[in-house]
Every structure is written in structure tokens, then in C-alpha cells.
Protein backbone atom coordinates (compact mmCIF):
# COMPACT_ATOMS: atom_id res chain seq x y z
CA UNK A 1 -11.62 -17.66 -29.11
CA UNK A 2 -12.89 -17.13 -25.75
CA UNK A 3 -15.70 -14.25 -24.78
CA UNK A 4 -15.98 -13.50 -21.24
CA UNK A 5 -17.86 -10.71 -20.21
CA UNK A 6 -15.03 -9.19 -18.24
CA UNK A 7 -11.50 -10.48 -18.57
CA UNK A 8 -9.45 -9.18 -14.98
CA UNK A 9 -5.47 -8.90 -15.60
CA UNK A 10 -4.38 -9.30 -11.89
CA UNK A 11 -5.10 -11.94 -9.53
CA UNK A 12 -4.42 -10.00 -6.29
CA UNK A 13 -6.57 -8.54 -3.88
CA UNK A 14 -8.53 -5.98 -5.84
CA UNK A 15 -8.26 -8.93 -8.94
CA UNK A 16 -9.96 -11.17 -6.88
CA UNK A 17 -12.26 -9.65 -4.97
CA UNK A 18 -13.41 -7.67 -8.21
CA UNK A 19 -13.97 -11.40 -10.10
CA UNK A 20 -16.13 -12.59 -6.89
CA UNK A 21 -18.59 -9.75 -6.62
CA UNK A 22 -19.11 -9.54 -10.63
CA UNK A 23 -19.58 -12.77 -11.03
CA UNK A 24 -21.99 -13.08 -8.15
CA UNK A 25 -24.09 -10.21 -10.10
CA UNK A 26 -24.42 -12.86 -13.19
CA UNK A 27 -21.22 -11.87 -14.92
CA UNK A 28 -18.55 -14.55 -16.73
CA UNK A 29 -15.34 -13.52 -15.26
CA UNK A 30 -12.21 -14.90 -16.79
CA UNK A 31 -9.39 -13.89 -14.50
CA UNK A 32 -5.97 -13.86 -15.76
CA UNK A 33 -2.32 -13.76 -14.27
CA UNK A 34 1.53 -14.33 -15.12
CA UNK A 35 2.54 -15.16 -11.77
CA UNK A 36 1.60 -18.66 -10.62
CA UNK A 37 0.57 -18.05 -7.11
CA UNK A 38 -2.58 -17.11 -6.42
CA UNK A 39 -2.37 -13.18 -4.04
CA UNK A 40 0.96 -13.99 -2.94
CA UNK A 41 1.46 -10.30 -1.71
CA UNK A 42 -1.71 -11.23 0.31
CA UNK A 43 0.46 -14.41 1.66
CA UNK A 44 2.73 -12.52 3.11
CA UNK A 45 1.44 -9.23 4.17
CA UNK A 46 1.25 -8.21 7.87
CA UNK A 47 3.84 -11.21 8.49
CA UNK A 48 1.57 -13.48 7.10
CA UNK A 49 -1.69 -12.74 8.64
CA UNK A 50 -2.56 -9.62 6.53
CA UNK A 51 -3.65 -6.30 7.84
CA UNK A 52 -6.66 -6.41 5.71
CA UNK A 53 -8.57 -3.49 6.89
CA UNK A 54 -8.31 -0.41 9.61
CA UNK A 55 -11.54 0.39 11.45
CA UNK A 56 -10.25 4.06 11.76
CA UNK A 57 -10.86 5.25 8.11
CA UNK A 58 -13.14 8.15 7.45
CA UNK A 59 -14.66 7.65 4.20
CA UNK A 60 -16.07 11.61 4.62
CA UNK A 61 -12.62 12.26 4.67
CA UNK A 62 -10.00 9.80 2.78
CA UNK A 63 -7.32 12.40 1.95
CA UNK A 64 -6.57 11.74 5.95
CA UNK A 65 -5.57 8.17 4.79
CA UNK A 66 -4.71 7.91 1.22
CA UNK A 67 -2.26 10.08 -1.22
CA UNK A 68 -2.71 11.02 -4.53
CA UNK A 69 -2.67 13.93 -6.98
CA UNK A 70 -6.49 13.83 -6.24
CA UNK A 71 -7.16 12.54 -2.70
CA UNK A 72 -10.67 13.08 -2.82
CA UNK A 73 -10.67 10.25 -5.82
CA UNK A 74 -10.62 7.37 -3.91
CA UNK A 75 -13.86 9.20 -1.51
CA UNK A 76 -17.12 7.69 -3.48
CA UNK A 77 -15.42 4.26 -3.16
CA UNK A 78 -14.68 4.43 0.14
CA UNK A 79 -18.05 5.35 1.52
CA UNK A 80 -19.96 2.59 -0.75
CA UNK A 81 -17.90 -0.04 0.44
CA UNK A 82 -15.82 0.12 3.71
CA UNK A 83 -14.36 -1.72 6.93
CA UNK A 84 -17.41 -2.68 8.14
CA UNK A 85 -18.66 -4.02 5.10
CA UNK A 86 -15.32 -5.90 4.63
CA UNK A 87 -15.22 -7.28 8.47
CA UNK A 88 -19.07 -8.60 7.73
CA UNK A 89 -17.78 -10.74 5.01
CA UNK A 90 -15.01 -12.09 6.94
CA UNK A 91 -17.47 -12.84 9.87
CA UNK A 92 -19.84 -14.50 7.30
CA UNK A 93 -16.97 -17.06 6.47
CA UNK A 94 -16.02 -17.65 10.15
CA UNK A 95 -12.91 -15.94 10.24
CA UNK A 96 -11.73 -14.69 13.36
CA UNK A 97 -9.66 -11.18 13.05
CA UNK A 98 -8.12 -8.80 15.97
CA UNK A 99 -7.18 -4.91 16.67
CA UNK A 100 -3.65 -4.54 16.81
CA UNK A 101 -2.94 -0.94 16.34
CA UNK A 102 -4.44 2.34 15.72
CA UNK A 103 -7.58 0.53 14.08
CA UNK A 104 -5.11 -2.09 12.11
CA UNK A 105 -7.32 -5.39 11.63
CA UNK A 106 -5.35 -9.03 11.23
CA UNK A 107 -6.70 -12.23 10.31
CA UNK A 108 -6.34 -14.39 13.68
CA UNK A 109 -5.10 -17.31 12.28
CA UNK A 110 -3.38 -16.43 8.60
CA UNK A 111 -3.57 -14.96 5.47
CA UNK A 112 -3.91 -18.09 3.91
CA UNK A 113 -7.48 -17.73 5.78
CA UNK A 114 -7.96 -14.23 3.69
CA UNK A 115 -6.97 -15.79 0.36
CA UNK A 116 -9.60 -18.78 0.59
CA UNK A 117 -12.24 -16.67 0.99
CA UNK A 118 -11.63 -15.22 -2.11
CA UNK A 119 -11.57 -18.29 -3.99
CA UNK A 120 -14.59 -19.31 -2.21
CA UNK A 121 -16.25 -16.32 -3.48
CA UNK A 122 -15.28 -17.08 -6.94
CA UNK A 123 -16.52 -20.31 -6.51
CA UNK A 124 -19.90 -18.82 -5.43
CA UNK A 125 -20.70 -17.23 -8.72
CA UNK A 126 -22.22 -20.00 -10.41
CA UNK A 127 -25.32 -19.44 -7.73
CA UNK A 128 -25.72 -16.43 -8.98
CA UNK A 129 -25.57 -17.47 -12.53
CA UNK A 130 -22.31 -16.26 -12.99
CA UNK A 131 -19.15 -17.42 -13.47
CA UNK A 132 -15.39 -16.87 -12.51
CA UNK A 133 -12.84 -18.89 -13.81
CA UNK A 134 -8.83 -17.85 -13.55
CA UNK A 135 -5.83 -18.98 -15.62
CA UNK A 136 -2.56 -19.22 -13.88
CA UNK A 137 0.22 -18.62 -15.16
CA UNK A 138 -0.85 -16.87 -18.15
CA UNK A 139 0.85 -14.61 -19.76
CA UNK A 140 -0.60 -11.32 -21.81
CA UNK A 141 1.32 -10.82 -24.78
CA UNK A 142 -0.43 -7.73 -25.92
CA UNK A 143 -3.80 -6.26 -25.85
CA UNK A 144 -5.97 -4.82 -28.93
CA UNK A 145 -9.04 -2.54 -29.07
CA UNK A 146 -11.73 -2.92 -31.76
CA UNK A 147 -13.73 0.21 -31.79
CA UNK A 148 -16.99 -0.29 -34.06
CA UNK A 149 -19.88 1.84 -34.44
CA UNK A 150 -22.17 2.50 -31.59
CA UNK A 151 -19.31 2.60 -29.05
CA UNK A 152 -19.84 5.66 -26.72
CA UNK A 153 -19.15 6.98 -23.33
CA UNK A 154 -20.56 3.23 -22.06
CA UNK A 155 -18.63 -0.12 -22.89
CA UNK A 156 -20.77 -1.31 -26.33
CA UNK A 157 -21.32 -4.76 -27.16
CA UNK A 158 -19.67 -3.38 -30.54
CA UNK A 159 -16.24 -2.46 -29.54
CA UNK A 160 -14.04 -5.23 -27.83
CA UNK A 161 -10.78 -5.74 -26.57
CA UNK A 162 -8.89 -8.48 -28.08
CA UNK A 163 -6.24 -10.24 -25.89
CA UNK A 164 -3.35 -12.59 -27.00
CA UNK A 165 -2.12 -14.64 -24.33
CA UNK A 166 -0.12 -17.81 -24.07
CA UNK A 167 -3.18 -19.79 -23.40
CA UNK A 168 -5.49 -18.48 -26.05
CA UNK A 169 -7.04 -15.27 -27.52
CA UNK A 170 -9.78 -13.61 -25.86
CA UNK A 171 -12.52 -11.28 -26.65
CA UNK A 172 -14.11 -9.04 -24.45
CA UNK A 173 -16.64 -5.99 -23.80
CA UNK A 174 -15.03 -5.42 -20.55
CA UNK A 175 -11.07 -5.12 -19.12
CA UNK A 176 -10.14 -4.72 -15.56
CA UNK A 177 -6.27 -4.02 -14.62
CA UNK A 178 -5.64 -5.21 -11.43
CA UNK A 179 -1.66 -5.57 -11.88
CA UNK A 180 -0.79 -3.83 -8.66
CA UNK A 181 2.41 -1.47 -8.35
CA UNK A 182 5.92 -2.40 -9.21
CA UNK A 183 6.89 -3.58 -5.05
CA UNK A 184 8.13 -6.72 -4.33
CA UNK A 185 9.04 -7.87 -7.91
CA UNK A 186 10.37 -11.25 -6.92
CA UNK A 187 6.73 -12.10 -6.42
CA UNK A 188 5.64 -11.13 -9.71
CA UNK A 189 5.16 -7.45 -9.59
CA UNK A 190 5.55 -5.59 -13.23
CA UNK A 191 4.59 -2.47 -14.83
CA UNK A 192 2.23 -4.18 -17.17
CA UNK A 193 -0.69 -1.96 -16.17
CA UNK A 194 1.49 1.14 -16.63
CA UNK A 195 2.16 0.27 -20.20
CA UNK A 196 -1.18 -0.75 -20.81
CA UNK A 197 -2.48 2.46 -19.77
CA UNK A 198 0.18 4.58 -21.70
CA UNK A 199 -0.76 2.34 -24.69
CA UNK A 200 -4.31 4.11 -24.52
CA UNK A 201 -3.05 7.44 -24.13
CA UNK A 202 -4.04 7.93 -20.07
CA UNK A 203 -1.55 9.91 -18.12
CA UNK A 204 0.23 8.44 -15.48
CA UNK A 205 1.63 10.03 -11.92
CA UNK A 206 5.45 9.38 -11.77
CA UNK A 207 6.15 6.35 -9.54
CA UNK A 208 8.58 5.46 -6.64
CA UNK A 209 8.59 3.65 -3.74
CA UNK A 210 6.43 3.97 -0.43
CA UNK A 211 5.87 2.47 2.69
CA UNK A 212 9.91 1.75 2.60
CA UNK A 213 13.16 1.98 4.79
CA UNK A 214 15.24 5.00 4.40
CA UNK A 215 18.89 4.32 3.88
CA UNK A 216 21.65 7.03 4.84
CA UNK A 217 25.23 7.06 3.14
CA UNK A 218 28.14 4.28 4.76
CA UNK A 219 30.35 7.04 6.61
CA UNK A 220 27.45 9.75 7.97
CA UNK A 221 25.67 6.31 9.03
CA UNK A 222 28.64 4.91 10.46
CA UNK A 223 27.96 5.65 14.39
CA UNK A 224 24.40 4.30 14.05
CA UNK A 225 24.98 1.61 12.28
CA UNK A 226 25.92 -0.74 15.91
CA UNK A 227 22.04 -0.09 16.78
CA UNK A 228 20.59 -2.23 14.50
CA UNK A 229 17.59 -3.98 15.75
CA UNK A 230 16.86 -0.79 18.46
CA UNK A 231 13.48 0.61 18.37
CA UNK A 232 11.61 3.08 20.13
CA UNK A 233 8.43 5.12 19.89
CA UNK A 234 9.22 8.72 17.94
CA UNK A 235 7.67 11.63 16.49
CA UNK A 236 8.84 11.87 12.69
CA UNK A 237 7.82 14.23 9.93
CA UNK A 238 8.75 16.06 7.02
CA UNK A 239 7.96 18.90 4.31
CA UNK A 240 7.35 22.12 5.38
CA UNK A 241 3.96 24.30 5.60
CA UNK A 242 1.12 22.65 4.51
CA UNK A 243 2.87 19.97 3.14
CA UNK A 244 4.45 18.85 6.40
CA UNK A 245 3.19 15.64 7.44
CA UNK A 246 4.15 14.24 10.91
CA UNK A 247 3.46 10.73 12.49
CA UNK A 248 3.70 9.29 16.44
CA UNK A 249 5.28 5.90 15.58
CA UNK A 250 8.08 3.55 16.58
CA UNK A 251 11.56 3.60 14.97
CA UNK A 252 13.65 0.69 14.03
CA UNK A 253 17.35 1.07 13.46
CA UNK A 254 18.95 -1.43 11.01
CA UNK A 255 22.26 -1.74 9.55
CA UNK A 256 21.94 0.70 6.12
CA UNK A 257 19.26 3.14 7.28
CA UNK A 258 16.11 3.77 9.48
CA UNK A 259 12.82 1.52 9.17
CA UNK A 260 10.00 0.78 11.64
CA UNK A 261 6.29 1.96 11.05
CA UNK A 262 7.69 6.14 11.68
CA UNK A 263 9.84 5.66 8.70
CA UNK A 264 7.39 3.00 6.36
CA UNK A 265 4.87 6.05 6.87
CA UNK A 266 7.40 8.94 6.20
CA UNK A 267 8.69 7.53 3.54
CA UNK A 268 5.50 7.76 1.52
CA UNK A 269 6.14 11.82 1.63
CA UNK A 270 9.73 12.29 1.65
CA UNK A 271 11.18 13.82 -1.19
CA UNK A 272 14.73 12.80 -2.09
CA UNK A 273 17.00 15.69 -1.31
CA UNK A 274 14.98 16.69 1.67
CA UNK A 275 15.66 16.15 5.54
CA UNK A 276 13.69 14.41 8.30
CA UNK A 277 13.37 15.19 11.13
CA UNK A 278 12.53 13.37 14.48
CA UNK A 279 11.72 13.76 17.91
CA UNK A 280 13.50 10.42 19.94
CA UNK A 281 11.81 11.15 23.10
CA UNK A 282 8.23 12.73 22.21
CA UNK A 283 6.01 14.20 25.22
CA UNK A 284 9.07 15.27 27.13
CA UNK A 285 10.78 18.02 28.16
CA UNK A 286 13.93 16.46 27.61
CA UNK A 287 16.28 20.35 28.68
CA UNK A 288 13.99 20.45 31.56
CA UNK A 289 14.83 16.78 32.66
CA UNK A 290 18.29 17.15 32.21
CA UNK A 291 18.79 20.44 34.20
CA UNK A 292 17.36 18.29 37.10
CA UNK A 293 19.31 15.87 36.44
CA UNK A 294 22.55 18.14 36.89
CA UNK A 295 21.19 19.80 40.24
CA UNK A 296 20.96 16.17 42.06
CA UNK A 297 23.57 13.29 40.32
CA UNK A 298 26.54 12.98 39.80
CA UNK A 299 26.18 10.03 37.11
CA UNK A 300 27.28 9.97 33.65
CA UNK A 301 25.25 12.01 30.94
CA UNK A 302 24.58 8.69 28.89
CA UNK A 303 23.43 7.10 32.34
CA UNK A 304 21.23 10.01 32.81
CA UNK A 305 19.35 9.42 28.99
CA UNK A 306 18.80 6.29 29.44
CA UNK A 307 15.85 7.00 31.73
CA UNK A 308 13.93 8.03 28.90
CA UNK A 309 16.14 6.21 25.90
CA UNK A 310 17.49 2.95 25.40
CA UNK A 311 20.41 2.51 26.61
CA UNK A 312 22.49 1.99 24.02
CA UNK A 313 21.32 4.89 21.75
CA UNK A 314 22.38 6.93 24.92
CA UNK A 315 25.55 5.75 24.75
CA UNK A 316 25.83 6.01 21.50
CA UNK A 317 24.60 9.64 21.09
CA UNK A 318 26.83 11.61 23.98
CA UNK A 319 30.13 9.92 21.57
CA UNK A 320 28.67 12.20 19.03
CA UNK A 321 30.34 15.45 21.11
CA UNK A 322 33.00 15.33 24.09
CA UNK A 323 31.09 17.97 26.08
CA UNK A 324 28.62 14.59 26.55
CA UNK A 325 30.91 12.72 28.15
CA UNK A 326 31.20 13.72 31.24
CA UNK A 327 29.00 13.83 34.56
CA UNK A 328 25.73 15.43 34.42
CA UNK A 329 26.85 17.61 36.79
CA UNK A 330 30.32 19.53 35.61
CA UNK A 331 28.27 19.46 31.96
CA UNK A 332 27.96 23.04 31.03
CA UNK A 333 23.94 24.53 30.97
CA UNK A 334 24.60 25.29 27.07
CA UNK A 335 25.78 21.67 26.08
CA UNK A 336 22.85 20.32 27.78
CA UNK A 337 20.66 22.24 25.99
CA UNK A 338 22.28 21.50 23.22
CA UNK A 339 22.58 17.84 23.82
CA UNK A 340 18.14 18.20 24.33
CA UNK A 341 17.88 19.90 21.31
CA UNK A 342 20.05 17.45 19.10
CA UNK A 343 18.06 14.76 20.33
CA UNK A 344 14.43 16.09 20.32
CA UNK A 345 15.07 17.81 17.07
CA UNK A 346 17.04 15.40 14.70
CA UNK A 347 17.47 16.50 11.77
CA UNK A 348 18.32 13.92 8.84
CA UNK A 349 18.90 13.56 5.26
CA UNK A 350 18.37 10.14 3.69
CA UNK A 351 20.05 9.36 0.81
CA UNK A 352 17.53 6.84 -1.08
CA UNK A 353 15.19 4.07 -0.04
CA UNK A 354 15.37 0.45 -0.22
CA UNK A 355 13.95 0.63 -3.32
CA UNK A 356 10.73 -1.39 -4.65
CA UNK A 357 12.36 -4.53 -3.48
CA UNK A 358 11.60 -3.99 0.07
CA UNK A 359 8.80 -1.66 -0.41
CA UNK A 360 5.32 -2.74 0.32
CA UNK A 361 3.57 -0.19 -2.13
CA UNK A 362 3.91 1.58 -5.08
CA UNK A 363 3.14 5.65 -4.68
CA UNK A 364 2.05 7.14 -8.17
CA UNK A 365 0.21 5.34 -11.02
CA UNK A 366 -2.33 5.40 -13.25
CA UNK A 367 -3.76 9.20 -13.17
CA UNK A 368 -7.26 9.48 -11.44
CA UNK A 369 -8.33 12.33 -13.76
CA UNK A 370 -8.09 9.81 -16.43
CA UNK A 371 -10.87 7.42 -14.49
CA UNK A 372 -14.49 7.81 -13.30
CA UNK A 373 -14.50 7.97 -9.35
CA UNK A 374 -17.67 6.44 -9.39
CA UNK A 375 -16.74 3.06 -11.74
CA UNK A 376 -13.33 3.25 -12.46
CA UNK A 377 -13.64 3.19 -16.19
CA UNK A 378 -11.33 5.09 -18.34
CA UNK A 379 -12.98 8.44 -19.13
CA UNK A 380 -11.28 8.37 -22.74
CA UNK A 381 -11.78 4.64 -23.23
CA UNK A 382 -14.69 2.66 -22.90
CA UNK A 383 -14.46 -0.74 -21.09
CA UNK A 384 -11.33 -0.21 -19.71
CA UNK A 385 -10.79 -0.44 -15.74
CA UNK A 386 -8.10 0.00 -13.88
CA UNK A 387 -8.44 -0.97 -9.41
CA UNK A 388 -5.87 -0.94 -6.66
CA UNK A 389 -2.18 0.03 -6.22
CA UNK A 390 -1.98 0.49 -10.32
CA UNK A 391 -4.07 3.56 -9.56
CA UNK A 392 -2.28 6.87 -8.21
CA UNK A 393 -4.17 6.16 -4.50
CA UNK A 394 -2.17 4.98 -2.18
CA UNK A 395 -2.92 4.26 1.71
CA UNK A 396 -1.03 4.73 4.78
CA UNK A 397 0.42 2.12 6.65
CA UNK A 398 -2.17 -0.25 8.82
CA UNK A 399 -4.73 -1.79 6.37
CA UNK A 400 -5.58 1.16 4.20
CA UNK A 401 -4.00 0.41 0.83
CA UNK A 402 -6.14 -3.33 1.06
CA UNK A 403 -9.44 -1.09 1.71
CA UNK A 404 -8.74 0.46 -1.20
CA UNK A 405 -8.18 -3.09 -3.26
CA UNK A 406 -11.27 -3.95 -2.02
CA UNK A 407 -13.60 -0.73 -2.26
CA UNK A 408 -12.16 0.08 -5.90
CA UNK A 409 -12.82 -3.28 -6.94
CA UNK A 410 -16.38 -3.20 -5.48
CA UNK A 411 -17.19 -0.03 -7.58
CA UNK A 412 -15.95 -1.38 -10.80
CA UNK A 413 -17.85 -4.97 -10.41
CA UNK A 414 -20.93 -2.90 -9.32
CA UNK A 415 -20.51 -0.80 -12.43
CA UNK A 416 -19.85 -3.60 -14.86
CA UNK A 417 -23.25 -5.12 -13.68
CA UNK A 418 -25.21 -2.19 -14.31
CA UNK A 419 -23.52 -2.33 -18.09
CA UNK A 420 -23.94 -6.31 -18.37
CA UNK A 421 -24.14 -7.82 -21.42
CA UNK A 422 -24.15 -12.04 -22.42
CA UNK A 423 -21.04 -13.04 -24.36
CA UNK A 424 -21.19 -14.11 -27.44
CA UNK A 425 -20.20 -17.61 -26.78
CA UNK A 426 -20.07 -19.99 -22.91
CA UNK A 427 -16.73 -19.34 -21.68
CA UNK A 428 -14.41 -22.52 -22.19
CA UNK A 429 -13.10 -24.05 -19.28
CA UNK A 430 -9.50 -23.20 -18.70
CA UNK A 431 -6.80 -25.61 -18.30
CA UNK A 432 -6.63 -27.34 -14.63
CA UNK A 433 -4.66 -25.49 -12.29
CA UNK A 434 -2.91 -27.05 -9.59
């Protein structure tokens, strides 16, 4: 039987990055996952250079950034480890990184470049008298916990969980979930760490898709549905009163819906059942342009737009009502106005999303009153972690959601250092992975 000090479940970002700093604080990591890839939704994240970071987060202030039934959860995290301390590390290794957008932060060359440094912090851990070793594929078939006496609020060397995987059964003090969300499934996304946390009685936040294109039904979509591939900066938003959120982003029509960076960041919010509603030509006084436009042209209406819209959504928007299609100049003052208003103030009911298969995070998870802010332990059971997207925090688009892999992880390593104990036995080495 093996005896780890801290067996991770998850070999993604927060899985990995958790496994390097405890085991570079003296701990014997054994770091587990079914998927044989090694942080494949690293791979391909920020088309394959990965948005690992955004300068722009406010750790004083996360709920800007971040939902959750608790925004201010994710706050102690944030502050003890952020951007900075995440951009140091990647300097430290040599790799070069850029500003995109809005504080988004890219690897230069590739994500590929992200991914060996955290191997190569793995690997590190024996310098510190530690050690991280990780089994892939491997398979959990169920998990047990032995309580004993002199378990209390603290992991105990007493109580342990047991682990039966396809490899071999393992004992430890110490369990991290880092299973991620249920997005992208094709890449080995599950709702293991769901289960696992319903199996210890913690509440979990009701789950659905974020950061996701919003599809509209065949017919209503049917005179849009010729723009595919148009984009254009917007102002979106959605809710009402202090719910409303509202984002200055650009739009991308495709064939089923509405995607582009407005709608991945909408999405997060928008409740099904509930309209949208967007601004295609933000900063303008589109009525006041157009009355111009009728005191000194004679061109079409559509002509007229596409000064300030692409042409082809021009055309496409003054088919919507025949008072459009005329000149500028015989259209009536109130169709104008109307024609302004339709445009500036689009109003829009999706019908669903593209579901978790497109989606690039999960929204919900494992409830944050259930876990210490400050370690991430289970408040109702000892040794257990959970770090990442399985946990009901989840970022806005540009690099947040990956701060929060890594500053969640960084809190729970930190914390099961404070708690370490020796293992019972040396960890055996795992079977060779290619």
C-alpha cells in the first residue's frame, strides 16, 4: 500500500502547481489522474499559448473578477499569491509572456512552455527533500475515510483516507481535489470531485456552463445566421438592478448563436429565460448621426450604417423593416429613430448555450461555506481539499479563472506544510510514464 503525505486527484493547473509547491516544502506528493495527458486544458487554452494570468486583478477586491455564492471567498487567496508572484516564476524559468488585452497575459511562445514548468517544478522537490511523483492514467475507483481517535478540526496522523485505484491502494493523511469543472469533456473533464464532495456530505452550488456561446432558436435566428464570422466591438449586459452586469467587448456572429469575448463574459450571468441586451455601436449617438445623415445624402439607409457598422450587418438589419429601405432622406424622423433605437438597444433572448462542450469553465461547484478561505480544507472533514474550477469561484474571461488555479492551490500546499507529517512508509515509485 502506498502512503504519501498528500495524494492530489487532478493533474491540471491547480493539480500541478499544488504538487510543486508542497513538495518543495518537504512533502511526498503522489499526484493522480484518469486522463493520460498531462494539463491538456492548459494545452490548449488561449489558442494554445494560455492566458495564464491578468495583471488587472484587485486582490482587495476579487468579487470585481470572480463569481460565486461568496465572492469574497476566493479574497485571502488572492492577495497571498497573485499575478506578480505568478509572472516572477515564469521570468525565473525564462519564459517570455506579453499583454494582449485588458491586463490578459500569454505565454510568447506556447503553452507547452507553461506546462514544463510545472513538471520542472515537480521535479524540483527532491531539493527540498520532498517529493512529487504522478500516475497517469489512473483511475480512482472509490475513496474511503478512516476516522480514528484524535482526529479533530486538523488532518491527524490517525484518520486517513484510503484510495482504490487501478494502480494500487493508497493511504493518506491528506486529499486534494483538483478535478476541475465538467467543460470540455472530450479532454477528460468529469464530475468526480462533485461526487466526492457529496459523498462527504458538503453542499454543492448548482452547475452550468460559463464563459460559452449563446445559441438562439433556427427561425428567430434565421436573418443573422448569413453573418457568421462578423465581429465588432459592443456593449452587452444583462439582469436588472444590482444584478445587472454589463461588459465593452467584441461580438462574434456564428452560424447557431452569438460568441466573441461580449458573449463568453455574459454568458457567465445570463439566466436562461432572460434577455440580453446590446448596444452594436457603443459611444455614439447613433439618432443624432442619422438625422444628419438625412439633412445632406441622398444614399441608401444601409449605406448610411455602414459608417459606423460593418457592412453587411447594415444590410442585413434595414431587411428587418421596409421603412429601412429606402434613402436616408424620404425615411420618416420616427423610423429613424426607431431604426437607432433597435440597433443601440437590442434586445435578445437566447435560448441555451453551447453547452459544456464548448464551454471553457464550469460556473457553480463545490460550496465555499463548506471550505476554509484560508487553506481550503473541508470545514466538516479533516484532510480533505478541494482547489480550482471544482470550487464555486469562477473568473471572468482574460486569465482570471488560472489565477485562481494557481492562488487556491498555493494556499492549500502552504497549509498542508504547516500540518506536515512523514508517511508511514517511502513512497514507491510509480510505473514509467511515457
Amino acid at each position: 500500500m502506498q502512503r504519501p503525505d498528500v495524494v492530489i486527484i487532478g493533474a491540471g493547473a491547480a493539480g500541478l502547481f499544488c504538487a510543486a509547491r508542497a513538495g518543495q516544502r518537504g512533502l511526498r506528493v503522489l499526484l493522480i489522474d484518469h486522463f493520460a495527458r498531462v494539463a491538456e486544458k492548459v494545452r490548449i487554452s488561449g489558442g494554445g499559448r494560455a492566458n495564464f494570468t491578468n495583471r488587472a486583478l484587485d486582490p482587495a477586491a476579487p468579487q470585481r473578477h470572480f463569481i460565486s455564492h461568496n465572492p469574497h471567498f476566493c479574497r485571502s487567496a488572492l492577495a497571498r499569491f497573485t499575478p506578480q508572484d505568478f509572472m516572477a516564476l515564469l521570468t525565473r524559468h525564462g519564459i517570455a509572456f506579453h499583454e494582449k488585452h485588458k491586463g490578459q497575459l500569454f505565454c510568447d511562445r506556447s503553452a507547452q512552455d507553461l506546462i514544463d514548468l510545472l513538471l520542472a517544478e515537480c521535479a524540483a522537490a527532491p531539493a527540498f527533500g520532498g517529493q512529487v511523483e504522478r500516475w497517469q492514467p489512473c483511475a480512482v475507483d472509490r475513496v474511503e475515510f478512516q476516522a480514528k481517535s484524535g482526529s479533530g478540526a486538523c488532518p491527524s496522523s490517525a484518520s486517513s483516507y484510503v484510495i482504490h485505484s487501478d494502480r494500487s491502494v493508497i493511504e493518506t493523511p491528506a486529499l486534494v481535489v483538483a478535478t476541475g469543472g465538467l467543460s470540455v469533456p472530450k479532454i477528460g473533464a468529469s464530475d468526480f470531485g462533485l461526487r466526492l464532495a457529496r459523498q462527504f456530505d458538503l453542499k454543492c452550488v448548482d452547475t452550468r456552463p460559463g464563459l460559452v456561446g449563446l445559441t438562439f432558436d433556427g427561425d428567430g435566428w434565421a436573418a443573422f445566421a448569413a453573418l457568421a464570422g462578423l465581429a465588432l466591438p459592443v456593449e452587452i449586459a444583462t439582469g436588472t438592478g444590482r444584478q445587472r452586469m454589463r461588459f465593452h467587448e467584441d461580438l462574434l456572429f456564428t452560424h447557431r448563436g452569438l460568441s466573441g469575448p461580449a458573449v463568453l463574459q455574459i454568458s457567465s450571468y445570463w439566466q436562461p429565460g432572460t434577455p440580453i441586451e446590446i448596444d452594436l455601436a457603443p459611444g455614439l449617438d447613433l439618432a443624432a448621426e442619422l438625422r444628419a445623415a438625412k439633412s445632406r445624402s441622398r444614399r441608401g439607409i444601409a449605406r448610411e450604417l455602414a459608417a459606423w457598422l460593418p457592412a453587411r450587418l447594415a444590410e442585413a438589419w434595414v431587411l428587418r423593416d421596409a421603412a429601412w429601405q429606402r434613402p436616408v432622406n424620404e425615411a420618416a424622423d420616427k423610423a429613424l429613430a426607431q431604426l437607432a433605437a433597435s440597433l443601440q438597444r437590442w434586445s435578445i433572448t437566447p435560448s441555451g448555450t453551447e453547452g459544456y462542450r464548448k464551454a471553457e469553465v464550469t460556473v457553480g461547484g463545490v460550496d465555499t461555506r463548506e471550505l476554509s478561505s484560508q487553506t481550503l480544507e473541508a470545514r466538516r472533514q479533516p484532510g480533505l481539499y478541494f482547489i480550482g474550477e471544482v470550487v464555486d469561484v469562477t473568473g471572468w474571461l482574460g486569465g482570471y479563472n488560472f489565477q485562481w488555479a494557481w492562488a487556491s492551490a498555493a494556499a492549500c500546499a502552504d497549509a498542508l506544510a504547516a500540518h506536515r507529517r512523514l508517511p508511514a512508509e517511502p513512497l514507491a515509485a510509480p510505473e514509467k510514464i511515457e
